[in-house]
C-alpha atoms as a PDB file:
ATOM      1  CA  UNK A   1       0.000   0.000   0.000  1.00  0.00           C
ATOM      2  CA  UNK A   2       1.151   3.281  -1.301  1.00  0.00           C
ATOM      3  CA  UNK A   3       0.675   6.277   1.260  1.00  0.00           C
ATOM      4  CA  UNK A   4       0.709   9.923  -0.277  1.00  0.00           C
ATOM      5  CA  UNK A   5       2.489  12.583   1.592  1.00  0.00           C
ATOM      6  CA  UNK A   6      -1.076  14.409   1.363  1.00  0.00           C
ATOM      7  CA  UNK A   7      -2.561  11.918   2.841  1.00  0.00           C
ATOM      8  CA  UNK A   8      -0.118  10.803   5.656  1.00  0.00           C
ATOM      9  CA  UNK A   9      -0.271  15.092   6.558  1.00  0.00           C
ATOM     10  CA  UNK A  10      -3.674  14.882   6.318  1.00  0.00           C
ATOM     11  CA  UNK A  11      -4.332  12.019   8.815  1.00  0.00           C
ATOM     12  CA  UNK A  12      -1.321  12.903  11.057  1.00  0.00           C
ATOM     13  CA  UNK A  13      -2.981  16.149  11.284  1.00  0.00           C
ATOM     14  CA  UNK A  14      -5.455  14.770  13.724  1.00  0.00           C
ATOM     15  CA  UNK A  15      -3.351  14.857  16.452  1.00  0.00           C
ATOM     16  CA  UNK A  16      -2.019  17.774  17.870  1.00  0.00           C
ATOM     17  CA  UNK A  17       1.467  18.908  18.159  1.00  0.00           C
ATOM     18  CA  UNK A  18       2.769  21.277  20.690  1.00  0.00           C
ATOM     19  CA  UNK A  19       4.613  24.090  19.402  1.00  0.00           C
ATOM     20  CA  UNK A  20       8.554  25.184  20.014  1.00  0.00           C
ATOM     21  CA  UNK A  21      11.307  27.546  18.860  1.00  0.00           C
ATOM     22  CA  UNK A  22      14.257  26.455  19.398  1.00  0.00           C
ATOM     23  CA  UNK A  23      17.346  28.969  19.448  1.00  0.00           C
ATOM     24  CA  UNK A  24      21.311  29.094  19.389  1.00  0.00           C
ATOM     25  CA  UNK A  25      24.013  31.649  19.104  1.00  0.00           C
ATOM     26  CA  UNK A  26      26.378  31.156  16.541  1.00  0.00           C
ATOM     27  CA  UNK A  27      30.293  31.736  16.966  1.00  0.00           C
ATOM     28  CA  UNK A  28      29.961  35.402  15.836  1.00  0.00           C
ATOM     29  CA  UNK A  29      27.353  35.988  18.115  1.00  0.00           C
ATOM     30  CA  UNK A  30      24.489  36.042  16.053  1.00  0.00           C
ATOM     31  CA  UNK A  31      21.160  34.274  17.194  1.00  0.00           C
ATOM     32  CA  UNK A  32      19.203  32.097  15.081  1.00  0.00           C
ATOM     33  CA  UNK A  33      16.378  30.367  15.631  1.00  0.00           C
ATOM     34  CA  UNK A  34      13.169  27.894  13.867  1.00  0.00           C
ATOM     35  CA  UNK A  35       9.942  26.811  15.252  1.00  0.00           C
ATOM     36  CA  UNK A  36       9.258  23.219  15.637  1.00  0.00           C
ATOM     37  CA  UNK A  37       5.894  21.367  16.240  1.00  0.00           C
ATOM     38  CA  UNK A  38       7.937  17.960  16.879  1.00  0.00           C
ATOM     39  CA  UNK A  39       9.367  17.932  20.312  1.00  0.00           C
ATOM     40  CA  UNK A  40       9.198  15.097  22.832  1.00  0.00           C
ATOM     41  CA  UNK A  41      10.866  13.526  25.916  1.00  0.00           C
ATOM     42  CA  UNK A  42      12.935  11.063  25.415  1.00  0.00           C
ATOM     43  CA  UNK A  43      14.864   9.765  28.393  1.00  0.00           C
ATOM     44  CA  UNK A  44      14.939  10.481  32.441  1.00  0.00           C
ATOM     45  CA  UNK A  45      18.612   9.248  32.738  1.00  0.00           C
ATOM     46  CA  UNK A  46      20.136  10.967  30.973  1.00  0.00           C
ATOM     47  CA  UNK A  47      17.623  13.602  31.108  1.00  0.00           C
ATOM     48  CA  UNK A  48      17.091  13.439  26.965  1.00  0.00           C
ATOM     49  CA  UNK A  49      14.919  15.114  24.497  1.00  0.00           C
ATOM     50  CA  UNK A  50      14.473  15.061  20.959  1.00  0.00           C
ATOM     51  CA  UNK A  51      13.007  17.332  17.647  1.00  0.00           C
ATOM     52  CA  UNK A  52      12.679  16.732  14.088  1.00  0.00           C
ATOM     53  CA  UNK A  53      14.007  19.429  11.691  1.00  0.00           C
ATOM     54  CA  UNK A  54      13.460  18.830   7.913  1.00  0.00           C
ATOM     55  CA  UNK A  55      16.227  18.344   5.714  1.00  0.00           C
ATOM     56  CA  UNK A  56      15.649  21.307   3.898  1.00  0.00           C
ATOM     57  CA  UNK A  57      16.376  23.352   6.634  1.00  0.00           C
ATOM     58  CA  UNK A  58      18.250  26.765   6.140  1.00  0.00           C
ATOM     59  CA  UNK A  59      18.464  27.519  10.061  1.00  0.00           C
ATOM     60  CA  UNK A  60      19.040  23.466  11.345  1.00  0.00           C
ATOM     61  CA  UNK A  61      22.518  23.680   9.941  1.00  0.00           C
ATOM     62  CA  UNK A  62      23.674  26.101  11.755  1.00  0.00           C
ATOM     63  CA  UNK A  63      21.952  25.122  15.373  1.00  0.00           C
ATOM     64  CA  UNK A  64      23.958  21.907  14.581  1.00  0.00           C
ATOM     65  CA  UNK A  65      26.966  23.568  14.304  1.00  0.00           C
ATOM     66  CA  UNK A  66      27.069  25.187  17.733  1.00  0.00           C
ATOM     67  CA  UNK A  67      26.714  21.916  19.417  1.00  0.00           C
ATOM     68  CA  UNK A  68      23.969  23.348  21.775  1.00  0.00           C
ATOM     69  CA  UNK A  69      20.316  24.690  21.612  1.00  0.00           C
ATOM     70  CA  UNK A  70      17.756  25.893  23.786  1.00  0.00           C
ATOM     71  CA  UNK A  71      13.621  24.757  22.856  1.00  0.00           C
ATOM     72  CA  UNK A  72      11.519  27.302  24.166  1.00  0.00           C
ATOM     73  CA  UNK A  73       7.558  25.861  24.771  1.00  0.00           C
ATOM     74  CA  UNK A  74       5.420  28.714  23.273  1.00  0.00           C
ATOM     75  CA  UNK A  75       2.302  29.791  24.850  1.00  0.00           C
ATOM     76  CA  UNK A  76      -0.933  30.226  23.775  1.00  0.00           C
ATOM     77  CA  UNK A  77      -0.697  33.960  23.337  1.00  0.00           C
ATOM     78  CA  UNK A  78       2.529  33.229  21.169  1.00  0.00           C
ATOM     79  CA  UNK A  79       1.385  32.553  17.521  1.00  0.00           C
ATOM     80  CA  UNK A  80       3.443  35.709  16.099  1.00  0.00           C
ATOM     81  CA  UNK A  81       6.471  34.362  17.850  1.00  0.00           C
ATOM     82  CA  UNK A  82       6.042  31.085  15.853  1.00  0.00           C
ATOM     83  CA  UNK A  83       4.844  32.394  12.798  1.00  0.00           C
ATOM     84  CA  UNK A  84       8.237  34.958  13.063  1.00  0.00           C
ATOM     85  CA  UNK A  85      10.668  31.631  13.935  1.00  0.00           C
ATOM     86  CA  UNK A  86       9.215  29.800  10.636  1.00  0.00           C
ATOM     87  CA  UNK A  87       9.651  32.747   8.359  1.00  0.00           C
ATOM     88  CA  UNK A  88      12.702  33.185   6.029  1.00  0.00           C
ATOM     89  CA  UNK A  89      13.935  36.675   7.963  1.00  0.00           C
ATOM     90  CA  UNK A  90      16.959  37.951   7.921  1.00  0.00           C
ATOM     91  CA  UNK A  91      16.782  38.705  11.663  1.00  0.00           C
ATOM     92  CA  UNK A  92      14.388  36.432  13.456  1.00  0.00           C
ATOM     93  CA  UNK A  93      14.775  38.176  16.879  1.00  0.00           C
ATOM     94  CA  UNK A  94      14.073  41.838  15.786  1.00  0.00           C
ATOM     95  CA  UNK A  95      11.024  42.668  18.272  1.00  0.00           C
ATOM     96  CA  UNK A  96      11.522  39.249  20.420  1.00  0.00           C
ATOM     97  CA  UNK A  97      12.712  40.338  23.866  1.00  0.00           C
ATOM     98  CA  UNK A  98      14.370  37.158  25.199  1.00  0.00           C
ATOM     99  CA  UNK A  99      17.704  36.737  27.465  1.00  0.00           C
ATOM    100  CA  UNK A 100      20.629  33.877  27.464  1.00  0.00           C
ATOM    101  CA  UNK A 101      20.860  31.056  29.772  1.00  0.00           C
ATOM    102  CA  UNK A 102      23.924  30.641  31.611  1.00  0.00           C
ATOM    103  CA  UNK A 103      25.235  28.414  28.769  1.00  0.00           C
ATOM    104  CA  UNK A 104      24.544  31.471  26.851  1.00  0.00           C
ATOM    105  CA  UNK A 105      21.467  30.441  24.350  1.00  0.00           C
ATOM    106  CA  UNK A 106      18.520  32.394  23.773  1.00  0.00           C
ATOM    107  CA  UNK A 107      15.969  32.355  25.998  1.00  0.00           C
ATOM    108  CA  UNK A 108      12.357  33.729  24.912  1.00  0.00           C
ATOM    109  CA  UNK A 109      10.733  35.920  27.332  1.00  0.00           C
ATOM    110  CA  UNK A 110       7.125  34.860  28.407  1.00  0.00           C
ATOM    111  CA  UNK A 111       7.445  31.071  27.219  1.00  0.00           C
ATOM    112  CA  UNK A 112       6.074  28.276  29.395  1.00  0.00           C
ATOM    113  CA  UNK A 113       9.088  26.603  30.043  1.00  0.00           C
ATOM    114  CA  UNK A 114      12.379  26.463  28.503  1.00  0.00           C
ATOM    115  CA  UNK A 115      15.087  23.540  28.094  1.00  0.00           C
ATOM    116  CA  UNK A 116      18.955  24.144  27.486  1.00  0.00           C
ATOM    117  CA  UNK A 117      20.620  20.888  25.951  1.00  0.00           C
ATOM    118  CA  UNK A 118      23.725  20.119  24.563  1.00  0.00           C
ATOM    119  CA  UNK A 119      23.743  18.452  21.236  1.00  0.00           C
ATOM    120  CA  UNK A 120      24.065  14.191  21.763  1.00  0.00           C
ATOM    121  CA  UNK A 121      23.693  12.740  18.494  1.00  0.00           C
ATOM    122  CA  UNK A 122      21.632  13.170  14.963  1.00  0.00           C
ATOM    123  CA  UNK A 123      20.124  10.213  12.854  1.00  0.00           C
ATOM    124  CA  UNK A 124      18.529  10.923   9.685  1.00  0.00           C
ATOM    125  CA  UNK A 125      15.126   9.890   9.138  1.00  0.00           C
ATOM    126  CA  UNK A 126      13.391   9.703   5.847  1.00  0.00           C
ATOM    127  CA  UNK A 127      13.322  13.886   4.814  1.00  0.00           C
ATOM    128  CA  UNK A 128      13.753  14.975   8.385  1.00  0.00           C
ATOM    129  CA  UNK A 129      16.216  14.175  11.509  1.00  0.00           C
ATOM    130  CA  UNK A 130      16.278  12.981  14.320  1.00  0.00           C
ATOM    131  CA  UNK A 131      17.608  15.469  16.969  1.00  0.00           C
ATOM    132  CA  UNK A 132      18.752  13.676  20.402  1.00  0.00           C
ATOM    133  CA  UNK A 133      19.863  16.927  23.314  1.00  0.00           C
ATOM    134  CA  UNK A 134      21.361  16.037  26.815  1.00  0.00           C
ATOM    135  CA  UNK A 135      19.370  18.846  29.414  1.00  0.00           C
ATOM    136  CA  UNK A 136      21.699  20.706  31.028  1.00  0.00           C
ATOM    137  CA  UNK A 137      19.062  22.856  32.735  1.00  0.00           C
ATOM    138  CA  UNK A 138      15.356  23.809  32.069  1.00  0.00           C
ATOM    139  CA  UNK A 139      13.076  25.800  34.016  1.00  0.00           C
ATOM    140  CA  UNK A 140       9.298  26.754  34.027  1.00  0.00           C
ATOM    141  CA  UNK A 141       8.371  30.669  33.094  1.00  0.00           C
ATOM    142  CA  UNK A 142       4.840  31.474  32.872  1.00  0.00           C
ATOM    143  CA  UNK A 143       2.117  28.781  34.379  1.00  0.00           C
ATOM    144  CA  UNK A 144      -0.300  28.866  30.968  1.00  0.00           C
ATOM    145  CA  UNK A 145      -1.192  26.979  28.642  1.00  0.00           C
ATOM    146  CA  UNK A 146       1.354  26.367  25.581  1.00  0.00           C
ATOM    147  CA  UNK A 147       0.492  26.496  22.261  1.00  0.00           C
ATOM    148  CA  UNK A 148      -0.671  23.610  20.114  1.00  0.00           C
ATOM    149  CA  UNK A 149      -0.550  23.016  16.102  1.00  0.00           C
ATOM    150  CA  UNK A 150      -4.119  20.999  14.945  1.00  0.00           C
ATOM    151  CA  UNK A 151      -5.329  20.103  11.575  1.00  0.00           C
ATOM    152  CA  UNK A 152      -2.977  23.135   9.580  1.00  0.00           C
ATOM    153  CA  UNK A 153      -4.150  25.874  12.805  1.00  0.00           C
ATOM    154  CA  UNK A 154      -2.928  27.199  16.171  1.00  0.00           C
ATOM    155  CA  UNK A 155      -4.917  26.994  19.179  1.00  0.00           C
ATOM    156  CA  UNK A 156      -5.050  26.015  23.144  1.00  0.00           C
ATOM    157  CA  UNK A 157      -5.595  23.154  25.414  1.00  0.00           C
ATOM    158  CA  UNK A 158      -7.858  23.449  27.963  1.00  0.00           C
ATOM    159  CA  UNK A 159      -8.066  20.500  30.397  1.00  0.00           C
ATOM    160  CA  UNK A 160     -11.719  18.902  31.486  1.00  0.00           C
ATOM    161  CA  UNK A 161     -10.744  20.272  34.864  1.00  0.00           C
ATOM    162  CA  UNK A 162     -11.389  23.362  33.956  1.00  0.00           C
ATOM    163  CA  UNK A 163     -13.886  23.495  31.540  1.00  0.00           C
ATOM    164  CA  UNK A 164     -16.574  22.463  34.576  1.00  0.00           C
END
């Protein structure tokens, strides 16, 4: 059976993704960045976590090359932020206000939670790869809700909780 990338969008689309930017500084100081809507947990020991840039890439290459990242978990009120990370601009961080960890990567103000990681290893995987970082540290910012990707829009989770 023959599955068309249309179709394998179309159907993955039913389940939602959250979204992420993750960020480096490059040797000459400048800070790059590229939302992601494939982010997981991977391992507790080591602490581990993984994302899935395409191929075709223009910003993955150079986060690789630094050897280190930092994914920053976008709230709900955060659709420009994303929207700026998966544009082609020449400076993605005009207008973001954002700060460095102490291993020095970008830090988005006003995320929910942000991890720092040290590149562990890359596997390629079809068109995309398979990005493996250690977590050096990681800390929670703003207690909201983060924002999700579902069937081609943005939106919010809202637990049962507190929908009563």
């Amino acid at each position: 059976m023959s599955i068309s990338p249309q179709e394998f969008r179309h159907i993955l689309g039913h389940y939602p993704t959250g979204v992420c930017v993750v960020t480096a500084v490059q040797e000459d100081g400048k800070r790059i960045g590229m939302a992601v809507g494939s982010f997981t947990s991977v391992s507790l020991n080591p602490p581990l976590v993984a994302f899935f840039p395409d191929k075709g890439s223009s910003s993955w290459p150079k986060i690789e090359k630094t050897g280190k990242f930092c994914v920053n978990v976008l709230a709900d009120d955060q659709e420009w932020v994303c929207r700026r990370f998966a544009s082609k601009a020449e400076d993605k961080f005009e207008d973001i206000s954002h700060r460095l960890s102490d291993d020095g990567q970008p830090i988005i103000d006003d995320v929910v939670a942000w991890i720092d990681c040290s590149l562990h290893q890359v596997h390629e995987a079809g068109d995309h790869f398979i990005v493996l970082g250690e977590v050096n540290a990681m800390s929670t910012e703003r207690d909201v809700h983060p924002l999700l990707f579902l069937r081609g829009g943005y939106g919010q989770f809202m637990p049962a909780l507190e929908k009563q």
